[in-house]
Protein backbone atom coordinates (compact mmCIF):
# COMPACT_ATOMS: atom_id res chain seq x y z
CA UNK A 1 -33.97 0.24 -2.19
CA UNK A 2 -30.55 -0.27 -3.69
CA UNK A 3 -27.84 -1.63 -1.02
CA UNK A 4 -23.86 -0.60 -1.00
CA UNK A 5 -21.20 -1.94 0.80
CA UNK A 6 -18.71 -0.44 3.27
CA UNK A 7 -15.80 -0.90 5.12
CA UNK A 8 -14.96 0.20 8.89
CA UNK A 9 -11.72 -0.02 9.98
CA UNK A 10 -10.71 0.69 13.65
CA UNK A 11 -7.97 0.41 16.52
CA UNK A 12 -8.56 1.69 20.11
CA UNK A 13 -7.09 0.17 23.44
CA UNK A 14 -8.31 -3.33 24.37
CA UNK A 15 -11.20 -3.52 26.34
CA UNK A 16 -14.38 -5.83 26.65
CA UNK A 17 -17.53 -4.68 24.39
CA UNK A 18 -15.97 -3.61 21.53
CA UNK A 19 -17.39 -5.84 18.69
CA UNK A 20 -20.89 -5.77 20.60
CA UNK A 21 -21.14 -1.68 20.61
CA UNK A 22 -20.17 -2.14 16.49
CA UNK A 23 -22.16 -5.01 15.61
CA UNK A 24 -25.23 -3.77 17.60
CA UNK A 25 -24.93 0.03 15.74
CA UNK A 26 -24.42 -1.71 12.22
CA UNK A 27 -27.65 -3.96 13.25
CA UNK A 28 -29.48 -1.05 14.44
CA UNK A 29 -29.32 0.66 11.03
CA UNK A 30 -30.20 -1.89 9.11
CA UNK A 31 -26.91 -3.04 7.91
CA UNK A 32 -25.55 -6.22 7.33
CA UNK A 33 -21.99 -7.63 7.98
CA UNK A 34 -20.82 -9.51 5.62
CA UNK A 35 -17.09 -10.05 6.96
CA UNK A 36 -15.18 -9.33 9.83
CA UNK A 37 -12.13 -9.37 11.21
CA UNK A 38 -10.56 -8.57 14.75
CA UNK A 39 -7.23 -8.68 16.33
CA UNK A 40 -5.96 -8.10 20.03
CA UNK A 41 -2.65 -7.36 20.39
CA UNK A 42 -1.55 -7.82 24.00
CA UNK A 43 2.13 -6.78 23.24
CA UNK A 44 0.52 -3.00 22.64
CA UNK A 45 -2.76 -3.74 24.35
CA UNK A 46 -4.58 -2.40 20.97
CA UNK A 47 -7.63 -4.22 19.17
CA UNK A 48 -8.02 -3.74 15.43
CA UNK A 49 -11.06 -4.69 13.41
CA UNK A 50 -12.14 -4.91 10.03
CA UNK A 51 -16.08 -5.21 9.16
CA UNK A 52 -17.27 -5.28 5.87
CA UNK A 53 -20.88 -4.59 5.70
CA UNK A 54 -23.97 -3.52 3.39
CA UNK A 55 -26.50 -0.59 3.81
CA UNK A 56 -29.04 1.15 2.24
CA UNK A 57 -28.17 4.80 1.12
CA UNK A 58 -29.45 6.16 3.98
CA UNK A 59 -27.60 3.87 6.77
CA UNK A 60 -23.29 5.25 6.42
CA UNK A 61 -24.76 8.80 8.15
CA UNK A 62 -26.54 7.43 10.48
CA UNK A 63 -24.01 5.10 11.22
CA UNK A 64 -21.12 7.63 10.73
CA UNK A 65 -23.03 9.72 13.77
CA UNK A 66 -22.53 6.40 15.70
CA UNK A 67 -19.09 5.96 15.35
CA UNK A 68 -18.29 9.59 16.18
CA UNK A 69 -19.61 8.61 19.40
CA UNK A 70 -18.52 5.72 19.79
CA UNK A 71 -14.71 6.43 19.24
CA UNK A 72 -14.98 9.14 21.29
CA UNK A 73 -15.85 6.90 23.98
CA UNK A 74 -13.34 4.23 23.01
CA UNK A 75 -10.53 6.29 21.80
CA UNK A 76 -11.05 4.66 18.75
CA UNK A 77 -8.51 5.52 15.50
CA UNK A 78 -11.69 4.96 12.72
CA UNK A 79 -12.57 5.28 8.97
CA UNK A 80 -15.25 4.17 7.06
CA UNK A 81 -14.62 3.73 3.49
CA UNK A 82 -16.88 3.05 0.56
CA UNK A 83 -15.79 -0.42 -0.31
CA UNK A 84 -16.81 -0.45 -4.45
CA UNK A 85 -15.12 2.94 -4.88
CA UNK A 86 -11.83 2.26 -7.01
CA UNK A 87 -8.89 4.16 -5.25
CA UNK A 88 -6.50 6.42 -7.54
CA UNK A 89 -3.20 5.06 -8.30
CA UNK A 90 0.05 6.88 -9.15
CA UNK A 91 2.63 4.62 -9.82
CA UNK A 92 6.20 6.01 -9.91
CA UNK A 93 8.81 4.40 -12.09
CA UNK A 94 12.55 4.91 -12.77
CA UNK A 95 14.54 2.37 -15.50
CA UNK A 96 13.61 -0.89 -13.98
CA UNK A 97 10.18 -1.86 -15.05
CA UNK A 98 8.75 -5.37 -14.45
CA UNK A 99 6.94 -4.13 -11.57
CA UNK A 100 5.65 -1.63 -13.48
CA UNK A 101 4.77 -3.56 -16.27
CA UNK A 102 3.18 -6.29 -13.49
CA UNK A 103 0.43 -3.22 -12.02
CA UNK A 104 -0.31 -2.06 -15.13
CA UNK A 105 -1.33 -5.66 -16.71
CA UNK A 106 -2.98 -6.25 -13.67
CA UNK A 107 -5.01 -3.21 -13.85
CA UNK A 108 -6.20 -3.66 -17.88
CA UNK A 109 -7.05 -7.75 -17.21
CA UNK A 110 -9.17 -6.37 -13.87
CA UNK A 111 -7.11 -8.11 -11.64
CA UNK A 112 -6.52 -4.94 -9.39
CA UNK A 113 -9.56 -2.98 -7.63
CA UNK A 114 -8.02 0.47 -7.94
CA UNK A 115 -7.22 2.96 -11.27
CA UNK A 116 -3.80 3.63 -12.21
CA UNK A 117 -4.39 7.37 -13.25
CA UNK A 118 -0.61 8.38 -13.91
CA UNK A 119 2.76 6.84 -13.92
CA UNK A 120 5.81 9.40 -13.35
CA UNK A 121 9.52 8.96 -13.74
CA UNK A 122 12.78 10.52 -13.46
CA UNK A 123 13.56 8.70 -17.39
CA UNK A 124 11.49 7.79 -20.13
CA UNK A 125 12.70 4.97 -20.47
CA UNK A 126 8.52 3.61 -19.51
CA UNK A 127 6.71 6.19 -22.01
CA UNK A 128 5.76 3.79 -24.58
CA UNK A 129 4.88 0.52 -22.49
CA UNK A 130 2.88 3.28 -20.48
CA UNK A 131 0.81 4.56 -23.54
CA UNK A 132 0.02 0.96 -24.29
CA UNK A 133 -1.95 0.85 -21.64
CA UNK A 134 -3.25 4.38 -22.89
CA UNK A 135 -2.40 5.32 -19.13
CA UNK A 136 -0.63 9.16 -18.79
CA UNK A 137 2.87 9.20 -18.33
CA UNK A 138 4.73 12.29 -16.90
CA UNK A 139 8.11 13.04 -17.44
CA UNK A 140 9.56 14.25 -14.05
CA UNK A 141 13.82 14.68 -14.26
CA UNK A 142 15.74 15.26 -11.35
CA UNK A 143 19.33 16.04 -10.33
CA UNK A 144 20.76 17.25 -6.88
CA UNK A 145 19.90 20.93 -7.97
CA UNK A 146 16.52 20.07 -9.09
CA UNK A 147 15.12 18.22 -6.20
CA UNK A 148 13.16 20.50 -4.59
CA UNK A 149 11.40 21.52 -7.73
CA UNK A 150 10.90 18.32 -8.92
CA UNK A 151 9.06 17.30 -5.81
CA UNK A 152 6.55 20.34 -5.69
CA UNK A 153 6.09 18.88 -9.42
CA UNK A 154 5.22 15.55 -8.14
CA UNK A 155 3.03 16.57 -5.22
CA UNK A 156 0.91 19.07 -7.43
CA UNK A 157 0.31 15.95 -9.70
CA UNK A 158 -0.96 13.97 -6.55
CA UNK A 159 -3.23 16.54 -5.54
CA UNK A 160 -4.60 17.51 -9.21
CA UNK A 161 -5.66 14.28 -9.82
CA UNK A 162 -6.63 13.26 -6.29
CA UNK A 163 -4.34 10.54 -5.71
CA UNK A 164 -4.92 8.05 -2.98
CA UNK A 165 -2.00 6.00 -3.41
CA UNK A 166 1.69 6.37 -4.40
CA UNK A 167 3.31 3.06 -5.34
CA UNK A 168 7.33 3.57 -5.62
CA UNK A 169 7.59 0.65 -8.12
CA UNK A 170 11.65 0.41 -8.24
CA UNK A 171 11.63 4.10 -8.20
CA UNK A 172 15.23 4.56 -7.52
CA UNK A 173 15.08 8.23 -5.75
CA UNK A 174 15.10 8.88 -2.19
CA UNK A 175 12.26 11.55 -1.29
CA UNK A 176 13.01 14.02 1.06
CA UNK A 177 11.39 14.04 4.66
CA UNK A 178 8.89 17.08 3.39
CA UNK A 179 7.97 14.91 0.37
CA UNK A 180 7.77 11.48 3.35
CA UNK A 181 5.36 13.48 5.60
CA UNK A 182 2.65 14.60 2.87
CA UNK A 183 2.34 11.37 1.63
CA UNK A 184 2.35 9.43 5.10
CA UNK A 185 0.07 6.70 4.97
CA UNK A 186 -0.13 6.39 1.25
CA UNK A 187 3.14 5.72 0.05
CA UNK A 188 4.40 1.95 -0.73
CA UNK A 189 7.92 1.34 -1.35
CA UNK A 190 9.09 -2.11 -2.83
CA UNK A 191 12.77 -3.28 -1.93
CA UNK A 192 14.39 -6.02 -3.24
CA UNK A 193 15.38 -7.82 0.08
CA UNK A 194 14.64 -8.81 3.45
CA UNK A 195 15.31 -5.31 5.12
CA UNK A 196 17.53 -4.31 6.32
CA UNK A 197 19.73 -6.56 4.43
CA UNK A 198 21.97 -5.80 1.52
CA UNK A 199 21.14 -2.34 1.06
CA UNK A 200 22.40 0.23 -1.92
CA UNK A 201 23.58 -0.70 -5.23
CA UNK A 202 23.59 -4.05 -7.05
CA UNK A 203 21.85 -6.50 -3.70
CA UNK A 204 21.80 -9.49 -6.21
CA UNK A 205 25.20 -9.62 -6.36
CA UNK A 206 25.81 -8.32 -3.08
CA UNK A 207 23.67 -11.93 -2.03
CA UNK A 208 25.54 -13.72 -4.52
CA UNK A 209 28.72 -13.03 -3.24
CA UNK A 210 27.80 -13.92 0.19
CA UNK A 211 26.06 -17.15 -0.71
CA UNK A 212 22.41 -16.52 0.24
CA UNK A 213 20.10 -19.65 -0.16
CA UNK A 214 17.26 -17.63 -0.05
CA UNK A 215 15.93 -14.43 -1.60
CA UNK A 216 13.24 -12.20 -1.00
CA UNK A 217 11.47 -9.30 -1.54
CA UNK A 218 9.58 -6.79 1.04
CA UNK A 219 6.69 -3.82 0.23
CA UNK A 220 6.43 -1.43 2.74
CA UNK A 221 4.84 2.05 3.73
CA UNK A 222 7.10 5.19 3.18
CA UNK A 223 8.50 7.08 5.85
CA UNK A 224 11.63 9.29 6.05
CA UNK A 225 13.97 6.47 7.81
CA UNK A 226 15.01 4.83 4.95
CA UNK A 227 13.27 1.81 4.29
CA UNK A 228 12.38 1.13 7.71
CA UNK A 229 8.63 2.11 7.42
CA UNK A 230 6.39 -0.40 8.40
CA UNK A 231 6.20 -3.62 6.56
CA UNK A 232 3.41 -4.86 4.73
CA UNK A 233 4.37 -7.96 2.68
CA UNK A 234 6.88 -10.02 2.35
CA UNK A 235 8.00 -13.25 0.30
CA UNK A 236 10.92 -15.28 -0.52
CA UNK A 237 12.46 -17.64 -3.23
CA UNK A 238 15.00 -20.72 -1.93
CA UNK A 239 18.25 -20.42 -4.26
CA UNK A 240 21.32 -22.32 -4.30
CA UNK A 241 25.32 -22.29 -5.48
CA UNK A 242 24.93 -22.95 -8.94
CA UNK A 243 22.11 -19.65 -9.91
CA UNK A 244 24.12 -16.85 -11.32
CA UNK A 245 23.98 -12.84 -10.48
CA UNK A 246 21.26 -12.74 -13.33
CA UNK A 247 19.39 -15.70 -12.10
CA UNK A 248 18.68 -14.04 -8.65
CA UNK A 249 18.10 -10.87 -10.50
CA UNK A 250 15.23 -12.48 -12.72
CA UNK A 251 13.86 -14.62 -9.56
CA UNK A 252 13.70 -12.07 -7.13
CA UNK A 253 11.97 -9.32 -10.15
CA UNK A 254 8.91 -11.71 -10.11
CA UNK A 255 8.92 -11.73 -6.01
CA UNK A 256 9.04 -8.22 -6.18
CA UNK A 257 6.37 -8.12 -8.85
CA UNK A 258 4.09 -10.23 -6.67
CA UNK A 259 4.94 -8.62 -3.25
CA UNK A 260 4.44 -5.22 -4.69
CA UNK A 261 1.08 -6.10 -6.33
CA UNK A 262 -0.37 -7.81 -3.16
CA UNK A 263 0.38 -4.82 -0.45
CA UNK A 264 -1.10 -2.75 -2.96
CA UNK A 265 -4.34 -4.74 -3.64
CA UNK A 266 -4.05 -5.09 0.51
CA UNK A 267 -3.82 -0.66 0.87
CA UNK A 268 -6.90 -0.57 -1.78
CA UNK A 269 -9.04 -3.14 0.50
CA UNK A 270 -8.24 -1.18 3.36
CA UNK A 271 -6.97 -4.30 4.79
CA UNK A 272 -3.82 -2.91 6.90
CA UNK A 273 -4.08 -0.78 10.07
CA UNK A 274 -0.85 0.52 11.55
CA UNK A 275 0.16 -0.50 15.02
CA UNK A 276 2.91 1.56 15.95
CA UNK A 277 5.89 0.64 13.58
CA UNK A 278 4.27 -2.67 12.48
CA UNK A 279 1.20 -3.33 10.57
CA UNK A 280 -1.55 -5.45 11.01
CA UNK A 281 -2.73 -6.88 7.67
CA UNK A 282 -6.46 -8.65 7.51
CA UNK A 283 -5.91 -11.08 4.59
């Protein structure tokens, strides 16, 4: 009988027991782990775990009927997820594109588990590089009169072709708290600093000017306070007096590239669990 692997993910209040009452259900239906992961967190007295196990076709109900009880017992927060299934990417875009250009390469070389299904943007400035990749690229403009319209626009596109993430690849609009809450979860953001540093327009040569020695980059989930959502990756680059505006500009594009690309391969692994404004992120 063929075997597939899965992926529980859970978070519940400390307590003893916990990876017993999993490992003995997986073990009583036949399943075997093949990785796992825990972490208990005493500042919020929660325990997260990861388990990455294989089944016959018969085992996730049987072990879905487990868990039901289980969390209910536990309080447990839990999801299983089909671990071979590619998630559905939409990757939005405005006129800077090297992270962009980073996913997409990533996705045709195989480099990235997941399918980018659509790229959208407010310009079109991305069509071409887009259809070179013979990926679909929608058009979406927006002004302060359009907003609202342009949104519904965007969410029908996310529902229609069953999006599971939303990667803001220097998409240079600010989406409205509605827009925030329906994607909640499965929205990434990159910004191009340590937040909450340097905010708003041109942060290279905001750091320049102040004489940073290092530069970094930070991926994070999408909420309605403004880049504050909870971080997921970060990384930096050491620079010194003598780099220009346009150095930082092309160090900091590949440490957004890279940041960007490894929070998303992180989301598609179901590797992060929130824990209140933080995340906890199983490498």
């Amino acid at each position: 009988m063929s075997r597939h692997d899965h992926v529980l993910t859970l978070a519940c209040p400390d307590r003893t027991g916990i990876v017993y009452r999993v490992s003995e259900l997986l073990f009583r239906n036949g399943c075997n782990i093949l990785d796992a992961q825990q972490f208990g967190d005493e500042d919020s007295g929660r325990f997260f775990l990861r388990v990455h196990f294989d089944a016959d076709a018969a085992a996730p109900e049987a072990v879905l009927e487990g868990m039901r009880t289980l969390g209910d017992t536990h309080a447990m927060d839990w999801r299983l997820h089909e671990a071979r299934r590619r998630a559905r990417l939409l990757v939005l875009v405005s006129r800077q594109g090297h992270c962009l250009n980073d996913l997409l390469f990533r996705h045709d070389a195989g480099q990235l588990p997941a399918e980018i299904v659509a790229v959208a943007s407010n310009h079109e400035t991305y069509r071409a590089l887009t259809a070179s990749y013979a990926v679909p690229f929608h058009y979406l403009p927006v002004d302060a009169g359009s907003r609202e319209e342009q949104e519904a626009a965007l969410l029908a596109l996310v529902e229609r072709e069953r999006i599971d993430l939303v990667v803001l690849a220097r998409y240079m609009q600010i989406l409205s708290p509605a827009l925030c809450e329906a994607l909640a979860g499965r929205a990434i953001n990159i910004h191009h600093s340590f937040l909450p540093g340097f905010k708003g327009a041109r942060p290279y040569h905001q750091a320049h000017a102040r004489g940073v020695k290092v530069i970094g980059a930070t991926a994070h989930y999408v909420t309605s306070d403004l880049d504050e959502g909870p971080i997921i990756e970060q990384d930096v680059a050491h620079v010194d007096h003598a780099m220009t505006p346009a150095d930082l500009i092309r160090i900091g594009s590949d440490i957004e590239s890279r940041v960007l690309a490894r929070a998303v391969r992180r989301h598609v692994e179901y590797r992060i669990l929130l824990n209140g404004e933080r995340t906890v992120v199983f490498r």
